[in-house]
N, C-alpha and C. Protein backbone atom coordinates (compact mmCIF):
# COMPACT_ATOMS: atom_id res chain seq x y z
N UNK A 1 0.85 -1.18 0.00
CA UNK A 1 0.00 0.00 0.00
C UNK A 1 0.88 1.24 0.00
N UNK A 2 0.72 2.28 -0.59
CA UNK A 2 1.59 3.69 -0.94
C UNK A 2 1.16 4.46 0.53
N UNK A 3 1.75 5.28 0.80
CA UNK A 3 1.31 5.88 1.84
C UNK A 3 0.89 7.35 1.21
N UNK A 4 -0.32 7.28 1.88
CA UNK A 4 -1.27 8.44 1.25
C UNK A 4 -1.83 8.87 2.93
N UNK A 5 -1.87 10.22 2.60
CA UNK A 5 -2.36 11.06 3.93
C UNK A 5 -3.98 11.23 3.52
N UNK A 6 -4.87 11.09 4.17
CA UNK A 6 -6.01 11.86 3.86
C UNK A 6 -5.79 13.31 4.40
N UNK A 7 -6.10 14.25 3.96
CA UNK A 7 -6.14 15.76 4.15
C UNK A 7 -7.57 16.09 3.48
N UNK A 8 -8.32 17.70 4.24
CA UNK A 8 -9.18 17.99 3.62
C UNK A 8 -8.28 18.37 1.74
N UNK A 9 -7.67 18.75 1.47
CA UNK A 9 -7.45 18.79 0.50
C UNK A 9 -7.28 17.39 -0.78
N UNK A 10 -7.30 16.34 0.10
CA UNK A 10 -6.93 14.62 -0.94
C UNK A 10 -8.12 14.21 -0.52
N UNK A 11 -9.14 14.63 0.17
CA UNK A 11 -10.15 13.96 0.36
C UNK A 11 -11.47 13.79 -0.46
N UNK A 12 -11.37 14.44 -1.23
CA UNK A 12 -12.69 14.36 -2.50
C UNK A 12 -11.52 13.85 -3.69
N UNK A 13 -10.94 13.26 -3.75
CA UNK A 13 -9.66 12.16 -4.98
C UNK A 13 -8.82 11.32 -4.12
N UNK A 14 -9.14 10.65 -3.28
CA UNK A 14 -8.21 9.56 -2.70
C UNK A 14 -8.25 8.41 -3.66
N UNK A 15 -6.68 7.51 -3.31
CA UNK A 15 -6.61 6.85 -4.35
C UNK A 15 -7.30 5.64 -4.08
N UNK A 16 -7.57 4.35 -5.38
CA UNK A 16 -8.34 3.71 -5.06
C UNK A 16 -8.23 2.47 -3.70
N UNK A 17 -6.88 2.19 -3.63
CA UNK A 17 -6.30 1.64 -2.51
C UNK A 17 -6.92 2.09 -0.95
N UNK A 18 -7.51 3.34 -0.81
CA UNK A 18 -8.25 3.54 0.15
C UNK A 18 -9.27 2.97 0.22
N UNK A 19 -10.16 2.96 -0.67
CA UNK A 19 -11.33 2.36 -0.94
C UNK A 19 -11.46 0.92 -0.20
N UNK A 20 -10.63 0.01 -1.17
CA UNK A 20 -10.51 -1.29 -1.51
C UNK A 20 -9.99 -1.58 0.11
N UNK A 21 -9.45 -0.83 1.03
CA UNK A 21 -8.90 -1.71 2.38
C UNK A 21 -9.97 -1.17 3.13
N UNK A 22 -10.69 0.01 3.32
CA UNK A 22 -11.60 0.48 3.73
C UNK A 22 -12.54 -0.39 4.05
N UNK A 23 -13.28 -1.11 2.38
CA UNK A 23 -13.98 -1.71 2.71
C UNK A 23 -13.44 -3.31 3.31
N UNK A 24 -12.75 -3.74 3.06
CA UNK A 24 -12.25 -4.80 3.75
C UNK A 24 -12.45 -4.72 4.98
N UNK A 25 -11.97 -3.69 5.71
CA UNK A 25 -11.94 -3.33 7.46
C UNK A 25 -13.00 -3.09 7.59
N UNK A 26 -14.31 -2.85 7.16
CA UNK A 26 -15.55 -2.03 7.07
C UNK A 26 -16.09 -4.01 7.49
N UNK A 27 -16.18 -4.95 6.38
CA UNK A 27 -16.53 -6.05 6.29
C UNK A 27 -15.95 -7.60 8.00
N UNK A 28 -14.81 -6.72 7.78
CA UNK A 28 -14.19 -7.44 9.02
C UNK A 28 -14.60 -7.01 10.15
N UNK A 29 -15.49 -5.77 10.51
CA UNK A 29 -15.98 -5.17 11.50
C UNK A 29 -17.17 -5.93 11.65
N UNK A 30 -18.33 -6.01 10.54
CA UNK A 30 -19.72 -5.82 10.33
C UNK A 30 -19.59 -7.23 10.84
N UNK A 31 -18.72 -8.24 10.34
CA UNK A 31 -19.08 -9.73 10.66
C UNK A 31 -18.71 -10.34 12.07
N UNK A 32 -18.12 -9.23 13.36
CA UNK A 32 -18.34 -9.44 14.29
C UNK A 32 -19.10 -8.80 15.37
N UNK A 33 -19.97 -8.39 14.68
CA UNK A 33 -20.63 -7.38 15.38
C UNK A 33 -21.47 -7.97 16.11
N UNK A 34 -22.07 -7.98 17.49
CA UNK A 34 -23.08 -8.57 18.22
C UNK A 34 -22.76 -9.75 18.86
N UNK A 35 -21.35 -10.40 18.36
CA UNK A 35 -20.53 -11.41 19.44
C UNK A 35 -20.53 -11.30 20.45
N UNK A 36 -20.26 -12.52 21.27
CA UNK A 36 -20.37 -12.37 22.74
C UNK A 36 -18.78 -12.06 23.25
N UNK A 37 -18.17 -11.40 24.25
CA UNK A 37 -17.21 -11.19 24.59
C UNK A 37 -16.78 -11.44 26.00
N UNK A 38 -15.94 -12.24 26.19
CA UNK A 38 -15.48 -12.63 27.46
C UNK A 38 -14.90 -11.72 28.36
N UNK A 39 -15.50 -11.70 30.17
CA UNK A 39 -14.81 -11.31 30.91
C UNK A 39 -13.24 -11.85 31.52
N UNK A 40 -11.82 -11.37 31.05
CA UNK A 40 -10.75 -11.58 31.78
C UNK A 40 -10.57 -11.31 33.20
N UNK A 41 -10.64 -11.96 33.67
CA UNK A 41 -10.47 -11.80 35.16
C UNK A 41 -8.61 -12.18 35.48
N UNK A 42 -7.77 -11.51 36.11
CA UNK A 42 -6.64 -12.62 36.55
C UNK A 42 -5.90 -13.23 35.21
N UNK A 43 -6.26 -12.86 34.03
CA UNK A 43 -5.81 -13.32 33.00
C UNK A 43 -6.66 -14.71 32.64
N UNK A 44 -7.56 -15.11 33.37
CA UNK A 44 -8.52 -16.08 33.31
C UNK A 44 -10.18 -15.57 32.22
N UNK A 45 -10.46 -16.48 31.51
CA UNK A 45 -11.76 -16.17 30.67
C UNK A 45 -12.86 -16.93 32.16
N UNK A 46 -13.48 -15.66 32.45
CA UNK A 46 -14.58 -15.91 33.56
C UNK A 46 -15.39 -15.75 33.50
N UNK A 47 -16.56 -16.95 33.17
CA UNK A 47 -18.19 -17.19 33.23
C UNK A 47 -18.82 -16.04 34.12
N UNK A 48 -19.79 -15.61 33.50
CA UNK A 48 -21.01 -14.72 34.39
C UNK A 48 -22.31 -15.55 33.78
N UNK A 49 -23.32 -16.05 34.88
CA UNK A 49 -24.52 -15.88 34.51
C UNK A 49 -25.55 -15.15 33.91
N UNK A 50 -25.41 -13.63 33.74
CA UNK A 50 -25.81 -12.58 33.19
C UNK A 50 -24.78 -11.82 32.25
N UNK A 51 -26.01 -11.43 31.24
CA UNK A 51 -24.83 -10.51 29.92
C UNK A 51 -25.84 -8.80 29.87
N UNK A 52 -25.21 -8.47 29.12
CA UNK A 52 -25.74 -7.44 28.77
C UNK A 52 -25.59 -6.91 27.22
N UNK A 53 -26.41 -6.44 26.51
CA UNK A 53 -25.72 -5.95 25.19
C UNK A 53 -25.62 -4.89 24.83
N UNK A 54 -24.63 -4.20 24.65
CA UNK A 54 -24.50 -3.00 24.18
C UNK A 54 -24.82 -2.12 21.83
N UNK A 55 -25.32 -1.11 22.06
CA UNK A 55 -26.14 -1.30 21.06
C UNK A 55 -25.72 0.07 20.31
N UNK A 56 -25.30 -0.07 19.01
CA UNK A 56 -24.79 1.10 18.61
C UNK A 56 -25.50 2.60 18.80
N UNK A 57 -24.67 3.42 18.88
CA UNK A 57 -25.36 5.35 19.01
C UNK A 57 -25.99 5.67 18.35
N UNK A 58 -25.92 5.60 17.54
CA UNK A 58 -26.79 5.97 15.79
C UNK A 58 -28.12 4.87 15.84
N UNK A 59 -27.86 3.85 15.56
CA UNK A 59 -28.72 2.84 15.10
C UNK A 59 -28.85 2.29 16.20
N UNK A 60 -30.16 2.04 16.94
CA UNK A 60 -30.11 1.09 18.33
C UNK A 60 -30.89 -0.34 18.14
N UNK A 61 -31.11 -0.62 16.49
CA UNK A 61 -31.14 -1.88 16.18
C UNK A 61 -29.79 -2.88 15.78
N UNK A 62 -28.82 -1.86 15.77
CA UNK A 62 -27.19 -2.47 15.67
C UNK A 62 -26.96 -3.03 17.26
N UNK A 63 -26.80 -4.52 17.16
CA UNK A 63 -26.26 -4.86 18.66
C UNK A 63 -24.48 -4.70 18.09
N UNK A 64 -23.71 -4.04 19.07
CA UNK A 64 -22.60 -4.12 18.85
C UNK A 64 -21.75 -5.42 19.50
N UNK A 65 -22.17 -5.59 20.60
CA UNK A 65 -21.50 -6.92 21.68
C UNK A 65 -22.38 -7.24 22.36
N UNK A 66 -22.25 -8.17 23.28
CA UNK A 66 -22.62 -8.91 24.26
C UNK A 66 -20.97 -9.03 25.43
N UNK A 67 -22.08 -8.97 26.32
CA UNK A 67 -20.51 -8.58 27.80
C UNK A 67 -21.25 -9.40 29.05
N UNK A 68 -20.47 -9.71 29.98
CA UNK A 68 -21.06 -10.42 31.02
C UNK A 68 -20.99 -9.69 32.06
N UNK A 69 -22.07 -9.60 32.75
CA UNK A 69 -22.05 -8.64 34.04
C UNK A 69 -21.16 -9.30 34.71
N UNK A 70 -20.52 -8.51 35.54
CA UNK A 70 -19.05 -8.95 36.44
C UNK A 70 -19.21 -8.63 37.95
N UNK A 71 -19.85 -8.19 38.44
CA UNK A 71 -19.52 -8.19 39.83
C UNK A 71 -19.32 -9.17 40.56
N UNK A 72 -20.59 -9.71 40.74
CA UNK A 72 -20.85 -10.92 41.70
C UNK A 72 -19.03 -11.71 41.18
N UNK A 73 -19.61 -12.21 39.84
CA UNK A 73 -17.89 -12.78 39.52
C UNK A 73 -16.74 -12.12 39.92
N UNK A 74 -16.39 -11.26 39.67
CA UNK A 74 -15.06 -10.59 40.48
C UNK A 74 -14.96 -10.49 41.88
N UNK A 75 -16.35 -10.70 42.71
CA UNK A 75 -15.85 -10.63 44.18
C UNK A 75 -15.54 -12.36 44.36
N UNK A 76 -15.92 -13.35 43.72
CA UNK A 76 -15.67 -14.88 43.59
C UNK A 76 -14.46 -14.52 43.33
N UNK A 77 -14.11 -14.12 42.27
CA UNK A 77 -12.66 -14.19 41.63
C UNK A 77 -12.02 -13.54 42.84
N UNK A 78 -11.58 -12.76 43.11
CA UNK A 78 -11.29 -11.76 44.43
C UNK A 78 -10.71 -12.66 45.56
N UNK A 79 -11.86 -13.75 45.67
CA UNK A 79 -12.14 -14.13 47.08
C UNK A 79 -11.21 -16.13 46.92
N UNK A 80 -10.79 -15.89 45.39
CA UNK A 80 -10.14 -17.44 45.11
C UNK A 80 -10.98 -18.77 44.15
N UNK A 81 -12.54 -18.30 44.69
CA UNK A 81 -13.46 -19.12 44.11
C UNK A 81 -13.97 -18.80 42.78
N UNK A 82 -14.20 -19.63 41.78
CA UNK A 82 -14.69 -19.47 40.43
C UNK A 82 -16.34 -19.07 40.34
N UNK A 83 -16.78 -18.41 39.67
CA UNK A 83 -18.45 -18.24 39.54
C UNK A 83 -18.80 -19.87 39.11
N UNK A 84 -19.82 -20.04 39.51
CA UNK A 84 -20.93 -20.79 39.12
C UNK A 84 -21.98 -20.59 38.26
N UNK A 85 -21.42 -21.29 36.75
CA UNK A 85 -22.22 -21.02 35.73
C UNK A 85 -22.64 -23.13 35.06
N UNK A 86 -23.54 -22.63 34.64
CA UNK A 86 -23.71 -24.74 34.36
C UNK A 86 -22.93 -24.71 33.32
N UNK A 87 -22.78 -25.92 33.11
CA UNK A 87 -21.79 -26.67 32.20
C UNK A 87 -21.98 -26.31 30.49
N UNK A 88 -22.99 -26.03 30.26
CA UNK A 88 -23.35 -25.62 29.10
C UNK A 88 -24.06 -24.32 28.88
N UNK A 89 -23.16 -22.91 29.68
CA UNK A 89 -23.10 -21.77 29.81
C UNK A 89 -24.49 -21.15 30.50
N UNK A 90 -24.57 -19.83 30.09
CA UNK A 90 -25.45 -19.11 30.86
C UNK A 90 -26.89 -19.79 30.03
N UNK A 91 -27.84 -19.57 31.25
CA UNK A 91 -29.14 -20.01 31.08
C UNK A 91 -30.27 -19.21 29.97
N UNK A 92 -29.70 -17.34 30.06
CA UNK A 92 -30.55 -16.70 29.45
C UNK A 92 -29.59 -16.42 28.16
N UNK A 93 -29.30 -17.16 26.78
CA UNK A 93 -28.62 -16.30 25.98
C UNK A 93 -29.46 -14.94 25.35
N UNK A 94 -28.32 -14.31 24.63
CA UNK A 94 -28.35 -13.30 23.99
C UNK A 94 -29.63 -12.70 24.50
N UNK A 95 -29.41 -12.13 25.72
CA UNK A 95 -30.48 -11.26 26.49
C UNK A 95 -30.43 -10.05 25.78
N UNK A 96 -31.58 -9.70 25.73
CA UNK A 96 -32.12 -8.14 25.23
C UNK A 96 -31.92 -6.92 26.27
N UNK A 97 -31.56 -6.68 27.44
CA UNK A 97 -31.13 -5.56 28.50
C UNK A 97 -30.16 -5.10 27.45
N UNK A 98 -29.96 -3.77 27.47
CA UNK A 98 -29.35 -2.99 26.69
C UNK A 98 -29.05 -1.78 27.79
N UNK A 99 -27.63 -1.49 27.74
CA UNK A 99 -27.00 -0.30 29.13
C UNK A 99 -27.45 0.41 28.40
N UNK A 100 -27.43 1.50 29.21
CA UNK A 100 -27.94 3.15 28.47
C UNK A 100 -26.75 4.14 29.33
């Protein structure tokens, strides 16, 4: 790739190489969008029974992620003991609660 600055002045003629990675990164975004994302605890991936999803600014039919509420888990984690989640993960998936 050439190295090209965008400036207001290159910005109505950028070359096509902008385009073409643009949308690549544009596509590599869109296809993880609304994944679930793990809490690190300790350098450990740590189960929560509860998630939450967070939902894009613009569009609030865009789910952007899914996150696991952490407290209760971090005072377990904290305290030595692992959360208690069943064996075949949380009970409520892809819950609709949305932070504001």
């Amino acid at each position: 790739m050439t190295t090209f600055k965008l400036t207001y002045s290159t910005m109505f003629d950028p070359p096509e190489d902008l385009h073409r990675h643009f949308d690549a990164a544009l596509a590599a975004v869109r296809s993880s969008l609304g994944a679930e994302h793990p809490m690190w605890i300790g350098g450990e991936d740590v189960r929560a029974a509860k998630q939450f999803t967070v939902h894009g600014p613009i569009d609030r039919r865009v789910a952007l992620g899914r996150f696991r509420r952490g407290r209760r888990a971090r005072r377990r984690c904290d305290r030595g003991r692992r959360p208690r989640v069943p064996p075949d993960g949380p009970r409520r998936r892809g819950g609709s609660a949305s932070r504001r």
